[in-house]
C-alpha atoms as a PDB file:
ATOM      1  CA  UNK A   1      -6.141  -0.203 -21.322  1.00  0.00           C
ATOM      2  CA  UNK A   2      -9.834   0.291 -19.438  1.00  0.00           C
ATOM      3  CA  UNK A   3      -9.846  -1.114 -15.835  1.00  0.00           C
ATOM      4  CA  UNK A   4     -12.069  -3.159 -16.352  1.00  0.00           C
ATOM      5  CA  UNK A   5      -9.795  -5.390 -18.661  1.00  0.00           C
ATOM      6  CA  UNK A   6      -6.338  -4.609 -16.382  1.00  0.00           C
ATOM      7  CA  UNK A   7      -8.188  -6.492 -13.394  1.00  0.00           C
ATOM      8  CA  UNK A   8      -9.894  -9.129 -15.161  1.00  0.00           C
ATOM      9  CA  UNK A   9      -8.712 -12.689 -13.642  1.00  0.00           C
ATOM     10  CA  UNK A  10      -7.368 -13.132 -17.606  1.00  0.00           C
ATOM     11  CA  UNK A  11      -5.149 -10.796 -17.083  1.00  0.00           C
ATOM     12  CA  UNK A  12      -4.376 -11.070 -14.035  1.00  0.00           C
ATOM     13  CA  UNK A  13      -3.073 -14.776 -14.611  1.00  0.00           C
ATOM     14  CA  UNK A  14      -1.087 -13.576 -17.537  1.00  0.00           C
ATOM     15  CA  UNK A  15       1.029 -11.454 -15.840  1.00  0.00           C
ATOM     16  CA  UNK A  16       1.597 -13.769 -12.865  1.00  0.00           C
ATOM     17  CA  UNK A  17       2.773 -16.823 -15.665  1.00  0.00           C
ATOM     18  CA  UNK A  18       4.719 -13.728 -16.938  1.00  0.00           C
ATOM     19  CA  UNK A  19       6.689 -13.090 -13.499  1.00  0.00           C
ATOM     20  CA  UNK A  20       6.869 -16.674 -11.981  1.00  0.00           C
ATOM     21  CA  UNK A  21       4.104 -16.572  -9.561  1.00  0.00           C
ATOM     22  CA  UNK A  22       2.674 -19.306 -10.333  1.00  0.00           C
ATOM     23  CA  UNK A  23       5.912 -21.190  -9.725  1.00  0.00           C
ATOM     24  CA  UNK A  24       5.611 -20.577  -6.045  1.00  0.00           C
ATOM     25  CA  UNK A  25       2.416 -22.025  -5.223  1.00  0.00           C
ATOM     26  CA  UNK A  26       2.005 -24.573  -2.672  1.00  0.00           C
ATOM     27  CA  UNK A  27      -0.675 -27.004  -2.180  1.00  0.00           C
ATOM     28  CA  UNK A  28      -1.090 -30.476  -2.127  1.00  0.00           C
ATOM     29  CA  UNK A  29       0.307 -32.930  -4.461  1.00  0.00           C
ATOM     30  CA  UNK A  30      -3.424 -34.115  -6.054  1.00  0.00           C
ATOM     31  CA  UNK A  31      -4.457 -30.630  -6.300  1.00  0.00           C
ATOM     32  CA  UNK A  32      -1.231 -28.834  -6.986  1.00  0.00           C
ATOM     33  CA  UNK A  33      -1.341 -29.161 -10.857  1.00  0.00           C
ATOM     34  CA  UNK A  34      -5.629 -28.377 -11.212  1.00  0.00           C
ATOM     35  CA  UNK A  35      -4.609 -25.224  -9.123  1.00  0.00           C
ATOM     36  CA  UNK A  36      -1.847 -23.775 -10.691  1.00  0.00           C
ATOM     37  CA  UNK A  37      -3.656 -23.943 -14.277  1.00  0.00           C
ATOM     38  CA  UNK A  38      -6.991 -22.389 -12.887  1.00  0.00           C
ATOM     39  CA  UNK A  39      -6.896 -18.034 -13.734  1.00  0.00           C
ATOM     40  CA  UNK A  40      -8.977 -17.072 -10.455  1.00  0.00           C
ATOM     41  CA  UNK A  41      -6.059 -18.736  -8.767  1.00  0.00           C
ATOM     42  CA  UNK A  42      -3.298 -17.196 -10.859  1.00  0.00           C
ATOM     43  CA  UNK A  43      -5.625 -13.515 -10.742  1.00  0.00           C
ATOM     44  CA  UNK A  44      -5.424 -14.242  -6.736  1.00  0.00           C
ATOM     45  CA  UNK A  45      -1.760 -14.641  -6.557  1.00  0.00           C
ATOM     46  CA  UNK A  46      -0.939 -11.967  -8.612  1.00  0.00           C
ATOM     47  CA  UNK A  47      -3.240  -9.344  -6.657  1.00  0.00           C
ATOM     48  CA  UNK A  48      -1.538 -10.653  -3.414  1.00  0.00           C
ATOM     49  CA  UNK A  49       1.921 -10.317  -4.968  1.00  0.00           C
ATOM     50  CA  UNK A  50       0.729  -6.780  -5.578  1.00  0.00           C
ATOM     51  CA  UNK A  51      -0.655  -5.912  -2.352  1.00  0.00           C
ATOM     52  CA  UNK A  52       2.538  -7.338  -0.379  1.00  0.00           C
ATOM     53  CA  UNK A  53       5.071  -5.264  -2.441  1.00  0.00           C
ATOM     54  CA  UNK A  54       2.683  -1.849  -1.916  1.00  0.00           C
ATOM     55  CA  UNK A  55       2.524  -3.059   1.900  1.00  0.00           C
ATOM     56  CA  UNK A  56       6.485  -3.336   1.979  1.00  0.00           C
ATOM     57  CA  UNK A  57       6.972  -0.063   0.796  1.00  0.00           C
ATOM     58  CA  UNK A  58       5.230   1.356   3.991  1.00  0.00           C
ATOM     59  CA  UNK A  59       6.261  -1.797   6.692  1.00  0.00           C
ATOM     60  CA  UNK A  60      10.009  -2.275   7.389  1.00  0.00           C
ATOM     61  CA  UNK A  61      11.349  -4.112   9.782  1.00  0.00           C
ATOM     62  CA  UNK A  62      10.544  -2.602  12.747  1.00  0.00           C
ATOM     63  CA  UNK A  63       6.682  -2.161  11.998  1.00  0.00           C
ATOM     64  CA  UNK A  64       4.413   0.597  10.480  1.00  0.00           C
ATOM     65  CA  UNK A  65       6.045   3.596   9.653  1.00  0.00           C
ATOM     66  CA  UNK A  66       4.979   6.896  11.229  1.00  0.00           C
ATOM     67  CA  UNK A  67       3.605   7.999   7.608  1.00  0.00           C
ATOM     68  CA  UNK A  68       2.009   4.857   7.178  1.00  0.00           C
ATOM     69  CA  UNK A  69      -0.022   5.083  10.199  1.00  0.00           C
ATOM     70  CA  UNK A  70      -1.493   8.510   9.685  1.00  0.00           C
END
């Protein structure tokens, strides 16, 4: 698959419906159900769910790694 389909906000929202991002959204109770049906927001969550679990793998507890750093 190009790249330039894997990052489109289509996509993106797929796979975050297909892992349960989606489900842990929080915003306000008007809003909540507009917001969790819109793809840039799903495409958003998904990218952050990415980022954190590349982040994690370099950040434990105790801070930035010596690896990480350099």
């Amino acid at each position: 698959m190009p790249k330039g389909q894997l990052v489109r906000d289509s996509t993106l929202a797929q796979l975050s419906d297909r892992y349960g991002i989606t489900d842990r959204l929080v915003a306000t109770p008007s809003a909540f159900y507009t917001t969790r049906a819109q793809q840039n927001t799903k495409g958003s969550m998904f990218e952050s769910w990415v980022a954190a679990f590349y982040y994690s793998l370099f950040v434990g507890e105790e801070g930035p790694t010596r690896d990480a750093v350099a």
